[in-house]
C-alpha atoms as a PDB file:
ATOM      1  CA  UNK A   1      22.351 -58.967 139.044  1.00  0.00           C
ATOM      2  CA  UNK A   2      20.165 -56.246 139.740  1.00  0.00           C
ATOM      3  CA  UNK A   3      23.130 -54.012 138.534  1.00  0.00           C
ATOM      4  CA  UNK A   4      23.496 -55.523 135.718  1.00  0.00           C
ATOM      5  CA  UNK A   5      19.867 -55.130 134.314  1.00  0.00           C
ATOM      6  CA  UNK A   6      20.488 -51.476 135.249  1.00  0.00           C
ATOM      7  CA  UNK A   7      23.779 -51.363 133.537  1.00  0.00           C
ATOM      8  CA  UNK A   8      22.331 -52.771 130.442  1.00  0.00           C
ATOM      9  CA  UNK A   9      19.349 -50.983 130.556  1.00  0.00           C
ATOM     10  CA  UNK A  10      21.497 -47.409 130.816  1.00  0.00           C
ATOM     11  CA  UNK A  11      24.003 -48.621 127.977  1.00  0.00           C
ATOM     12  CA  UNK A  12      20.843 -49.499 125.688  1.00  0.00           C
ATOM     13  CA  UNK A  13      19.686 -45.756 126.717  1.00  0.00           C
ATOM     14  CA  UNK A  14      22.745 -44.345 125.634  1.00  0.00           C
ATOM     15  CA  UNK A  15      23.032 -46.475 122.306  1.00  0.00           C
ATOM     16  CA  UNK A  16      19.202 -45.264 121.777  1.00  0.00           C
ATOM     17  CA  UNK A  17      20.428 -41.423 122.415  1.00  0.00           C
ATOM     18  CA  UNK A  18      23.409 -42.135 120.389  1.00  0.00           C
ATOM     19  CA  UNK A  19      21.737 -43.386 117.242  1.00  0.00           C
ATOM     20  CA  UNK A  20      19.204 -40.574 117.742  1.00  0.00           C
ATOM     21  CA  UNK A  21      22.326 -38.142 117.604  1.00  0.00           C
ATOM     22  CA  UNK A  22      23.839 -39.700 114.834  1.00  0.00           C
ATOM     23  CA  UNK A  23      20.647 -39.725 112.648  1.00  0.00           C
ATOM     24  CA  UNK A  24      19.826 -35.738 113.522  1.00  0.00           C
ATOM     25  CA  UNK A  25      23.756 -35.033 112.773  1.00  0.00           C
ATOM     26  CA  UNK A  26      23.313 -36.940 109.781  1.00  0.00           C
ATOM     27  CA  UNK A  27      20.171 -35.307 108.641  1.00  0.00           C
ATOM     28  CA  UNK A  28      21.870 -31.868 109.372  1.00  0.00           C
ATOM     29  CA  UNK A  29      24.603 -32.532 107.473  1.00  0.00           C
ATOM     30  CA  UNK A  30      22.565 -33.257 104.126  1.00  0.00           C
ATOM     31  CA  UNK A  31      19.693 -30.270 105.220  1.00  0.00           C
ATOM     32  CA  UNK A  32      23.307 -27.907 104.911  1.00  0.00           C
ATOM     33  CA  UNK A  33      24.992 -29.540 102.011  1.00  0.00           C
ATOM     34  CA  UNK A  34      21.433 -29.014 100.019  1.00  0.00           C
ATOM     35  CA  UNK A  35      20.698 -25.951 101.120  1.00  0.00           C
ATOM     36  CA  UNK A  36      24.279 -24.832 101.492  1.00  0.00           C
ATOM     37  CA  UNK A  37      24.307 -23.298 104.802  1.00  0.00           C
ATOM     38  CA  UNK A  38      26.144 -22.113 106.622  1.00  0.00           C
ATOM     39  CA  UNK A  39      28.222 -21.935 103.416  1.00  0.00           C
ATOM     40  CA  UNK A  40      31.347 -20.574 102.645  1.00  0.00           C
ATOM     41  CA  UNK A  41      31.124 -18.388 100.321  1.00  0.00           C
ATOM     42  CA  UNK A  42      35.154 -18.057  99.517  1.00  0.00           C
ATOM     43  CA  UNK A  43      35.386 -21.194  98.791  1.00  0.00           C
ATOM     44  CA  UNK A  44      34.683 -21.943  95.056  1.00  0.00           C
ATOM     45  CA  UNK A  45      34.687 -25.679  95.198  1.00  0.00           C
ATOM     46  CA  UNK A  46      31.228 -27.599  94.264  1.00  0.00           C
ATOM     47  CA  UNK A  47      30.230 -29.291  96.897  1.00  0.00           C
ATOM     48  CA  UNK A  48      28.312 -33.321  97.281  1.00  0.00           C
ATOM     49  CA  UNK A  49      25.201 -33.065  96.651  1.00  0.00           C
ATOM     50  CA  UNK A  50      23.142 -36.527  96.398  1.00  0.00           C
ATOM     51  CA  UNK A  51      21.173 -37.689  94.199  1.00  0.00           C
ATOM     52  CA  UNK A  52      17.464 -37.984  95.818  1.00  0.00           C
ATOM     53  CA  UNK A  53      18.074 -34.527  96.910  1.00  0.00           C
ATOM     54  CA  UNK A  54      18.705 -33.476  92.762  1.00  0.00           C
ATOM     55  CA  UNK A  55      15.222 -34.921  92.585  1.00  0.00           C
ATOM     56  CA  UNK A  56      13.518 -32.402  94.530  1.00  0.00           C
ATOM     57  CA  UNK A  57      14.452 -29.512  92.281  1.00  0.00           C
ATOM     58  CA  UNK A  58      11.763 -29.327  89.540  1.00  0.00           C
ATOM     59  CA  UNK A  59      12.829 -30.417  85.584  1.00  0.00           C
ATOM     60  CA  UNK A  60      11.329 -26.996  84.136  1.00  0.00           C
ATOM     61  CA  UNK A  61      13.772 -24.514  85.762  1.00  0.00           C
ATOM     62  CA  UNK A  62      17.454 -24.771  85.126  1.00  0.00           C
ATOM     63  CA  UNK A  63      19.964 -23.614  88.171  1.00  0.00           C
ATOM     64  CA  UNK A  64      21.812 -21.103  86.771  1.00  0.00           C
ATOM     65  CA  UNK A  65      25.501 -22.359  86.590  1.00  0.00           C
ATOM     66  CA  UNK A  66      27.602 -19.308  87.993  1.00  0.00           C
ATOM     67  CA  UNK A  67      26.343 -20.473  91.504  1.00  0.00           C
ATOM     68  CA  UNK A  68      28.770 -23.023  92.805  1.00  0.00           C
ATOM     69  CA  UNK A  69      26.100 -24.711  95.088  1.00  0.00           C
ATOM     70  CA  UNK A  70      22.894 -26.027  94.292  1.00  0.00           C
ATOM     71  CA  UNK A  71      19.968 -24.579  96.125  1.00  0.00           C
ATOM     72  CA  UNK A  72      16.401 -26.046  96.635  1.00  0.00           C
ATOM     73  CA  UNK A  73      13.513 -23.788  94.664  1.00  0.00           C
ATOM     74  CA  UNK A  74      12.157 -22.519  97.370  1.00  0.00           C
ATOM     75  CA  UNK A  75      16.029 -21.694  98.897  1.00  0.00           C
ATOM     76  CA  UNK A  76      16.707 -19.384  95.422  1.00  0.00           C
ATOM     77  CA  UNK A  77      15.547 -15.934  94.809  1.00  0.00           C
ATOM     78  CA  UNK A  78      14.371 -15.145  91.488  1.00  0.00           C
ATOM     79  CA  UNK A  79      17.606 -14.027  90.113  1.00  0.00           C
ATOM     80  CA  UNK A  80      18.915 -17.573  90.463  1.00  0.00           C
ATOM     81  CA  UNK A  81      16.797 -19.251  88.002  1.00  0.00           C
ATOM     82  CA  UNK A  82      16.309 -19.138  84.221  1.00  0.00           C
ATOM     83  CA  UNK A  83      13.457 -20.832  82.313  1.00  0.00           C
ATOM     84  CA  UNK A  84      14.563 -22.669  79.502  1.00  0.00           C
ATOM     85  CA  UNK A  85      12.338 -22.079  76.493  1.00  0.00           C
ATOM     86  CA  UNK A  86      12.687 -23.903  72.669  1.00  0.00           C
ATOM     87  CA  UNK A  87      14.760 -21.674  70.146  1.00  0.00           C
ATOM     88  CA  UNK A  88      11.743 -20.669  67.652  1.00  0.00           C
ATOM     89  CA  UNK A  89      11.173 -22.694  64.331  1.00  0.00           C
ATOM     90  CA  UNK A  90      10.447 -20.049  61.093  1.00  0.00           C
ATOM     91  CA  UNK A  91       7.430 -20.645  59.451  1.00  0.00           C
ATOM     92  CA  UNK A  92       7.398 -20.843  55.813  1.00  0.00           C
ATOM     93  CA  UNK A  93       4.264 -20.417  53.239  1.00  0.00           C
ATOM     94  CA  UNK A  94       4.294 -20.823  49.380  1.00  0.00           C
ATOM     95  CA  UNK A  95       2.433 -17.841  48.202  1.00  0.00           C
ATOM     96  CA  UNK A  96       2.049 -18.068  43.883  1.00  0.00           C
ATOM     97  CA  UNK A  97       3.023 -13.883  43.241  1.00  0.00           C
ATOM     98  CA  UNK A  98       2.982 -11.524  40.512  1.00  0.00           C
ATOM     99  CA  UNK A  99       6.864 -10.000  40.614  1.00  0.00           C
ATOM    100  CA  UNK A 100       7.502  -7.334  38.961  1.00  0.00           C
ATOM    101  CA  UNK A 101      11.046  -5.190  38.931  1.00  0.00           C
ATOM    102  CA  UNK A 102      12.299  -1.732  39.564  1.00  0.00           C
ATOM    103  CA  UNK A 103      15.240  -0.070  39.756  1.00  0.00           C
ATOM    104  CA  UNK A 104      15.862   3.612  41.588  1.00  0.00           C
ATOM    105  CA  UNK A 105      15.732   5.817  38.056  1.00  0.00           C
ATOM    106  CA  UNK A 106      13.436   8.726  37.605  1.00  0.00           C
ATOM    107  CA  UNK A 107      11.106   6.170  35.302  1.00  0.00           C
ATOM    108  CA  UNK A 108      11.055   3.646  38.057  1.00  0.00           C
ATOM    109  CA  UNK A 109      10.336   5.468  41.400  1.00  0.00           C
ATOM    110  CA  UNK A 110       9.636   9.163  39.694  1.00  0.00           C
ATOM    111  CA  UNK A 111      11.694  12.343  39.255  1.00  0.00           C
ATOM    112  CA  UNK A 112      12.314  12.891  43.452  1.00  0.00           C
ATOM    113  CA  UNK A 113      13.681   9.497  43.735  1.00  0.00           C
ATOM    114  CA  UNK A 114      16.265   9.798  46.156  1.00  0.00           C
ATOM    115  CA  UNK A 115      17.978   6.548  46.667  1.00  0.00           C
ATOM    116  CA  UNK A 116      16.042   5.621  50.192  1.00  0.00           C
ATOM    117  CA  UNK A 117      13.916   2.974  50.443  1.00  0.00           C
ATOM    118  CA  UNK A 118      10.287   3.900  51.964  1.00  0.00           C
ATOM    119  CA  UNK A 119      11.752   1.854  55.568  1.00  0.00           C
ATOM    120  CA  UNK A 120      14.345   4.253  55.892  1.00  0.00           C
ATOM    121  CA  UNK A 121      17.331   2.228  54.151  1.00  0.00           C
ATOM    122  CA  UNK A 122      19.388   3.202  51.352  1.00  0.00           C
ATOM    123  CA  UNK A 123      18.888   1.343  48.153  1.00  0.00           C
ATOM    124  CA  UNK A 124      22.149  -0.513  48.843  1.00  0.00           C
ATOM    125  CA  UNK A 125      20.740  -2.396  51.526  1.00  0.00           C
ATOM    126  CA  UNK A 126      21.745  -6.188  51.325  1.00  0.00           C
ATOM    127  CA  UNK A 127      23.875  -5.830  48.133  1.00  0.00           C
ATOM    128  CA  UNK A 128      20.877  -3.895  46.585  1.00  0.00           C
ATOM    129  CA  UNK A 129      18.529  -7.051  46.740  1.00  0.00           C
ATOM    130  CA  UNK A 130      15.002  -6.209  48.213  1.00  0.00           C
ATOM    131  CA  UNK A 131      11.276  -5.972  47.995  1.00  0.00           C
ATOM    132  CA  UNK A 132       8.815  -3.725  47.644  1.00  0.00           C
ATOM    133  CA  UNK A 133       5.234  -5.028  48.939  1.00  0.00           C
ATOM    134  CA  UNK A 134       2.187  -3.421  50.601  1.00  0.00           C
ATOM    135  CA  UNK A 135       1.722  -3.280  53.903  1.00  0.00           C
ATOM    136  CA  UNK A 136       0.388  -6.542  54.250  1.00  0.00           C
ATOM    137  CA  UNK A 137       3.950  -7.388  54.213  1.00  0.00           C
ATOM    138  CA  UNK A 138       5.522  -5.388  57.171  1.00  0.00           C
ATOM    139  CA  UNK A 139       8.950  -4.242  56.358  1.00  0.00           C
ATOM    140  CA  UNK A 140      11.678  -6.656  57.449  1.00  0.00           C
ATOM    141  CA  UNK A 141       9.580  -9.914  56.369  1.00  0.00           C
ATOM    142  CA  UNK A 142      11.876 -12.255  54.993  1.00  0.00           C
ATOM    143  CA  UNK A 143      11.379 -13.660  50.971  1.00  0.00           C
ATOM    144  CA  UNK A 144      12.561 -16.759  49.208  1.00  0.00           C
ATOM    145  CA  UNK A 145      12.137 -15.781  45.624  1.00  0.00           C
ATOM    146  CA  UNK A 146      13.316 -18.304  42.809  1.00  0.00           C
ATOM    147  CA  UNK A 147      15.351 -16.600  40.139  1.00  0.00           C
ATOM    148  CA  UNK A 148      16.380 -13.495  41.969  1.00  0.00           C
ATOM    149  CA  UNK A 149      18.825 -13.504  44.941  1.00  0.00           C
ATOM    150  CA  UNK A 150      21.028 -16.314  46.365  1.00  0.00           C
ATOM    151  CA  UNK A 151      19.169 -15.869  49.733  1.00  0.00           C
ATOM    152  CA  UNK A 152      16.741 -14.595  51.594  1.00  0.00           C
ATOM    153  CA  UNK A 153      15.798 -11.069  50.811  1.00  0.00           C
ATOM    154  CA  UNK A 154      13.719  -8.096  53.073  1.00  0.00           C
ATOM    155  CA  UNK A 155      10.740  -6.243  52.429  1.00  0.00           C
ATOM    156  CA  UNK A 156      12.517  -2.819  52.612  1.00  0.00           C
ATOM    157  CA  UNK A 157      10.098  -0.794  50.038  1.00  0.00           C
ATOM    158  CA  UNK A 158       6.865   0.101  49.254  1.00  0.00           C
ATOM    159  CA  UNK A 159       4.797   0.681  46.202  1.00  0.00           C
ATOM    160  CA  UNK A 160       1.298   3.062  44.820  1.00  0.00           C
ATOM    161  CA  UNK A 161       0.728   0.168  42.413  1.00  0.00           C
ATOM    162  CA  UNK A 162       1.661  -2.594  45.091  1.00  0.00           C
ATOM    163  CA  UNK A 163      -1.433  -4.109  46.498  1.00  0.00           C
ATOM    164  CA  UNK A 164      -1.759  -7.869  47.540  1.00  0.00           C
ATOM    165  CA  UNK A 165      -0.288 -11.158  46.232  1.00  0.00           C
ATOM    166  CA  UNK A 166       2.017  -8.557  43.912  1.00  0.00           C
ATOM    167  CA  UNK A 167       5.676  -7.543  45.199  1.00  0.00           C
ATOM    168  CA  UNK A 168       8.886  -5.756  43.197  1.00  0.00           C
ATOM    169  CA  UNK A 169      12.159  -6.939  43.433  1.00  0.00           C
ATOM    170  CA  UNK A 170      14.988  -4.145  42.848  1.00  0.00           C
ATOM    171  CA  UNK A 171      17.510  -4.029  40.758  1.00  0.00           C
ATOM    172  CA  UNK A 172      20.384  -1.836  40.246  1.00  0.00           C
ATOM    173  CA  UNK A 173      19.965  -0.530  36.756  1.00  0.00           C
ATOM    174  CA  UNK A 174      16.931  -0.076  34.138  1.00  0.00           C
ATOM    175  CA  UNK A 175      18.100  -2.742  32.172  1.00  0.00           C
ATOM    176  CA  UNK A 176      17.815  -5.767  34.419  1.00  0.00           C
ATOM    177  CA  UNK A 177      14.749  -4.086  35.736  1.00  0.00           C
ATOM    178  CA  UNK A 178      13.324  -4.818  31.934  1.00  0.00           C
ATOM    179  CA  UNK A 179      15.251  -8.248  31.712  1.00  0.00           C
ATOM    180  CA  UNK A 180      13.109  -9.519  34.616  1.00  0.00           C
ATOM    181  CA  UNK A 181       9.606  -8.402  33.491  1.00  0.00           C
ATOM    182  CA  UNK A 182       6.696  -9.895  34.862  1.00  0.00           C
ATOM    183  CA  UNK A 183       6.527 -13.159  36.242  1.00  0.00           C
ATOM    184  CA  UNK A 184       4.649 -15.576  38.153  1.00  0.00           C
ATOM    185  CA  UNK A 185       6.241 -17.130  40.973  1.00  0.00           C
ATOM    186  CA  UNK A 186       6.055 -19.221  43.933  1.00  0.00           C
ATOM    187  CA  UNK A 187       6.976 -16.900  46.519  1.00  0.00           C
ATOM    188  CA  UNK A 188       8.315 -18.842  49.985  1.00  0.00           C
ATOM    189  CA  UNK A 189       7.134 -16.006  52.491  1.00  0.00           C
ATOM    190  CA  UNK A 190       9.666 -16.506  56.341  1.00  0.00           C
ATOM    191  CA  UNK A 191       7.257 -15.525  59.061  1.00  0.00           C
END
């Protein structure tokens, strides 16, 4: 009986040493599908990965998706992550203006009037719909302004009698310059 004990005591040795081998070939095989090596880098299949292993990549940092295999953070090199940031929101403020109107004749902008506005642009920039503010302003600064445009219009211009809560819209000829006038308006400034 002797032999026995010994036999069973061997064969519980080798199911011990067995279960020990499984486990580490087990654990290997999800430390390489994780990490993804060795990997084979012609092969363009995605491979398993499960899910408490997705857990240990942080929420904040996106894997970029041209990698076939998913790496753990501290696996990837810089190039292999992109932060994911929130498309920005436009601010908009009312601002009550006085808006006054140009055009680009001699009586308007004076006798050296060229046809360019002071940011470089020709006076056909955006259909000929534009500002002219001070510097407060800075040129490309969006504009909402009721009665004149169907859309948003630029601070392209700028003006010697231009100072503060008083822009110019442009207009093409003299005429609608004087149609416009002065006016009073509530000015919806895009920041």
């Amino acid at each position: 009986m002797r032999t026995n004990g010994k036999a069973i005591s061997n064969f519980k040795k080798l199911i011990h040493i067995g279960g020990v081998a499984l486990v580490m070939t087990l654990t290997l095989g999800v430390a390489v599908v994780v990490s993804g090596h060795p990997a084979d880098t012609s092969s363009a299949r995605p491979r398993f990965v499960p899910q408490s292993a997705l857990a240990i990549q942080s929420t904040a940092t996106v894997i970029d998706t041209t990698h076939v295999q998913t790496e753990l953070l501290h696996d990837a090199t810089p190039g292999e992550t992109k932060s994911v940031e929130a498309p920005a929101t436009p601010h908009r403020r009312i601002v009550k203006m006085l808006v006054t109107a140009y055009c680009p004749c001699p009586k308007c902008c004076g006798e050296n009037a060229s046809g360019i506005t002071a940011s470089g642009k020709l006076v056909t920039a955006n259909g000929g719909q534009f500002v002219a503010a001070d510097a407060s302003l800075p040129f490309g600064t969006k504009l909402i302004i009721p009665g004149y445009a169907n859309a948003t219009v630029e601070v392209l211009d700028r003006g010697g009698a231009i100072r503060g809560n008083h822009i110019d819209v442009f207009f093409p000829t003299h005429q609608e310059a004087i149609q416009w006038g002065r006016r009073f308006v509530d000015v919806t400034i895009v920041d």
